[in-house]
Protein backbone atom coordinates (compact mmCIF):
# COMPACT_ATOMS: atom_id res chain seq x y z
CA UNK A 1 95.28 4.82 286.45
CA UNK A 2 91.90 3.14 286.86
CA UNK A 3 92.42 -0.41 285.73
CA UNK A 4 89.10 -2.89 285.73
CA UNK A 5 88.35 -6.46 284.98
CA UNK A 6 85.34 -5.20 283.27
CA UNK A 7 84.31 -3.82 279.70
CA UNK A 8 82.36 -1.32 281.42
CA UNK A 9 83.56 1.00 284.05
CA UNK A 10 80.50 1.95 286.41
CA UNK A 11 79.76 5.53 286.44
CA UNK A 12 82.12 6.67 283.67
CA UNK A 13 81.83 7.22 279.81
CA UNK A 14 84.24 5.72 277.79
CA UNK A 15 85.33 8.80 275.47
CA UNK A 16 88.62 7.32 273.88
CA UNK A 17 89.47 3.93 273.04
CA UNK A 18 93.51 3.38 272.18
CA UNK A 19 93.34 -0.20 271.34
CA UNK A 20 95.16 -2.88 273.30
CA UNK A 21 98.24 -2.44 275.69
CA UNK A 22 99.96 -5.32 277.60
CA UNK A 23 103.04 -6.05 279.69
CA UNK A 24 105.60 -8.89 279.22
CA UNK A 25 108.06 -10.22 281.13
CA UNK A 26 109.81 -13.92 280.62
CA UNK A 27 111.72 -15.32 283.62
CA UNK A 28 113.85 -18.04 284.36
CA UNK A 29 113.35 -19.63 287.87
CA UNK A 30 116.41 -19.53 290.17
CA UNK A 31 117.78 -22.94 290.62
CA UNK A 32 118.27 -22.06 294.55
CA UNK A 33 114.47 -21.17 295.27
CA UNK A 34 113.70 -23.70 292.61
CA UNK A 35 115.29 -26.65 294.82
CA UNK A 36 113.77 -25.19 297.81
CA UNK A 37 110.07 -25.15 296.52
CA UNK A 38 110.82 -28.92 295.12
CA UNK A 39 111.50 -30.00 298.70
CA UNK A 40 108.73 -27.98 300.17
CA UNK A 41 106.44 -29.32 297.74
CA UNK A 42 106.79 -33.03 298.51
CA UNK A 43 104.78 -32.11 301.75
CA UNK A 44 102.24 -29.79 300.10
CA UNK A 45 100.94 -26.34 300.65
CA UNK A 46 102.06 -22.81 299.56
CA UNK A 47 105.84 -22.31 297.91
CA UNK A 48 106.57 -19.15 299.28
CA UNK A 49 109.45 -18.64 296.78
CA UNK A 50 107.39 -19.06 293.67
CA UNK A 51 104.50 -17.30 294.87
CA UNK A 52 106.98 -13.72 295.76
CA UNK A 53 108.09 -14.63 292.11
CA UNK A 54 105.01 -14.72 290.55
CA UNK A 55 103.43 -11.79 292.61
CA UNK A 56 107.08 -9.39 291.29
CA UNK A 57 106.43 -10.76 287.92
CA UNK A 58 102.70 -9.25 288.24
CA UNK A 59 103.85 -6.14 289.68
CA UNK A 60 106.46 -5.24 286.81
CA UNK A 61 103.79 -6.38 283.56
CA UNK A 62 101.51 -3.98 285.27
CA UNK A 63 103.87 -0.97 285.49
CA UNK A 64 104.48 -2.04 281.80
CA UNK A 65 100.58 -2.21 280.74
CA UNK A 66 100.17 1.04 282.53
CA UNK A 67 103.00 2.95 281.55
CA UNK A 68 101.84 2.04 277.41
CA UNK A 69 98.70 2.88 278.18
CA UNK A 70 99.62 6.33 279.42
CA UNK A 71 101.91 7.06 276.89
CA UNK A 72 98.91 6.62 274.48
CA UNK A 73 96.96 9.28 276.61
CA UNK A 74 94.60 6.83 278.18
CA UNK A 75 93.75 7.08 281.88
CA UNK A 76 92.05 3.69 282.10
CA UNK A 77 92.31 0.45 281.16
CA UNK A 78 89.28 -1.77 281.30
CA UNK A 79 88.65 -5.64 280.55
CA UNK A 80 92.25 -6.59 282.05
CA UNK A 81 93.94 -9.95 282.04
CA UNK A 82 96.57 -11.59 283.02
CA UNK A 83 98.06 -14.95 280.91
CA UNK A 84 100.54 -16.85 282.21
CA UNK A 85 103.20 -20.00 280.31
CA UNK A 86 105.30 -21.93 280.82
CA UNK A 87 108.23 -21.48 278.03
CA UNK A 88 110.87 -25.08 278.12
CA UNK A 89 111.14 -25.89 281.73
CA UNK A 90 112.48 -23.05 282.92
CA UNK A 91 111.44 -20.28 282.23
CA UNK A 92 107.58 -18.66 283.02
CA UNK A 93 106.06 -16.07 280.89
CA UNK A 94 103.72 -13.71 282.30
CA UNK A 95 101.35 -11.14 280.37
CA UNK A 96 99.35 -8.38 281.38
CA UNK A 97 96.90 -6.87 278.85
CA UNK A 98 93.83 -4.80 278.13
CA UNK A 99 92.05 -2.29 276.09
CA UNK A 100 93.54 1.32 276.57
CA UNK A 101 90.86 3.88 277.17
CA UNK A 102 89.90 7.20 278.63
CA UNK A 103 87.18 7.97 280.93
CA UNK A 104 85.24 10.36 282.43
CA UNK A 105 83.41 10.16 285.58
CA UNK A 106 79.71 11.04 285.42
CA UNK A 107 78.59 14.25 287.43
CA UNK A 108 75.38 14.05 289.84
CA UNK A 109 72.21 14.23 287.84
CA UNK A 110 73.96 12.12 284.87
CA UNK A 111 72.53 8.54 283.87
CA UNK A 112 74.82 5.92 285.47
CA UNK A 113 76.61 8.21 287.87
CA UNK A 114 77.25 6.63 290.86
CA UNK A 115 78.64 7.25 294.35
CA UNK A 116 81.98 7.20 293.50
CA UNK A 117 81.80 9.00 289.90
CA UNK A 118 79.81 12.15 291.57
CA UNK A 119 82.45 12.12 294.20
CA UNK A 120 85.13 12.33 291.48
CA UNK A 121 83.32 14.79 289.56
CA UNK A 122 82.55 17.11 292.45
CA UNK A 123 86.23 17.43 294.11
CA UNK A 124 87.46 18.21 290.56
CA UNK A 125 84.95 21.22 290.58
CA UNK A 126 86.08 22.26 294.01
CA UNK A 127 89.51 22.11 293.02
CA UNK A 128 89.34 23.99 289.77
CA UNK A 129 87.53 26.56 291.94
CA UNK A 130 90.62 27.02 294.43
CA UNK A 131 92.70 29.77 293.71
CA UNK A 132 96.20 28.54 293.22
CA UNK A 133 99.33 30.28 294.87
CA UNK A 134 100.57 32.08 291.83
CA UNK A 135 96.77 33.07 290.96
CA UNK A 136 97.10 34.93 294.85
CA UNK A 137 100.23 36.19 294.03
CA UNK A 138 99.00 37.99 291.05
CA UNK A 139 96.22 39.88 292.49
């Protein structure tokens, strides 16, 4: 799944738009870790125990985005964001979301192909011009 920050993706034609998807997850902080991170934070710098919990709460509301967004039939998302809260003290909120969309990758030749799009475009070709195993077997 190609997922951008953009409303554009360079080289590709939007075909499909399927509306908004996002990813949710609310967590409450562990009172260990939390503890921890207060100590560590009287003397500054990174909290490596909130920053692994942020970066796993990340990870899953992007499986989630991307696993709507499929389910919908898109193949890209494009103009991506994440929002983050605070909910009471305890517990964090954290969003992923963006528009649902599929694209195709411009061939050589086409306005606003790129490098990467003909690339795309031309080892799908070469694939679809394989023969398969059970095409082999047939003959």
């Amino acid at each position: 799944m190609l997922i951008v920050t953009s409303n554009k993706i360079p080289g590709h034609r939007i075909d499909a738009v399927f509306g908004e998807v996002m990813g949710l997850t609310v967590r409450s902080r562990d009172l260990g870790s939390q503890m921890i991170a207060g100590f560590r934070s009287l003397g500054g710098g990174e909290l490596p125990e909130m920053t692994k919990a942020l970066y796993e709460s990340r990870q899953e509301v992007m499986a989630r985005m991307v696993n709507e967004a499929q389910q919908r039939g898109a193949n890209a998302i494009v103009a991506m964001r994440f929002d983050t809260s605070e909910m009471g003290g305890n517990w964090t909120e954290v969003c992923a979301y963006g528009t649902a969309v599929f694209a195709i990758p411009l061939a050589e030749g086409e306005p606003g192909a790129t490098g990467q799009s003909i690339y795309l475009t031309s080892t799908a070709a070469r694939q679809s011009a394989q023969p398969t195993t059970e095409d082999a077997t047939r003959s």
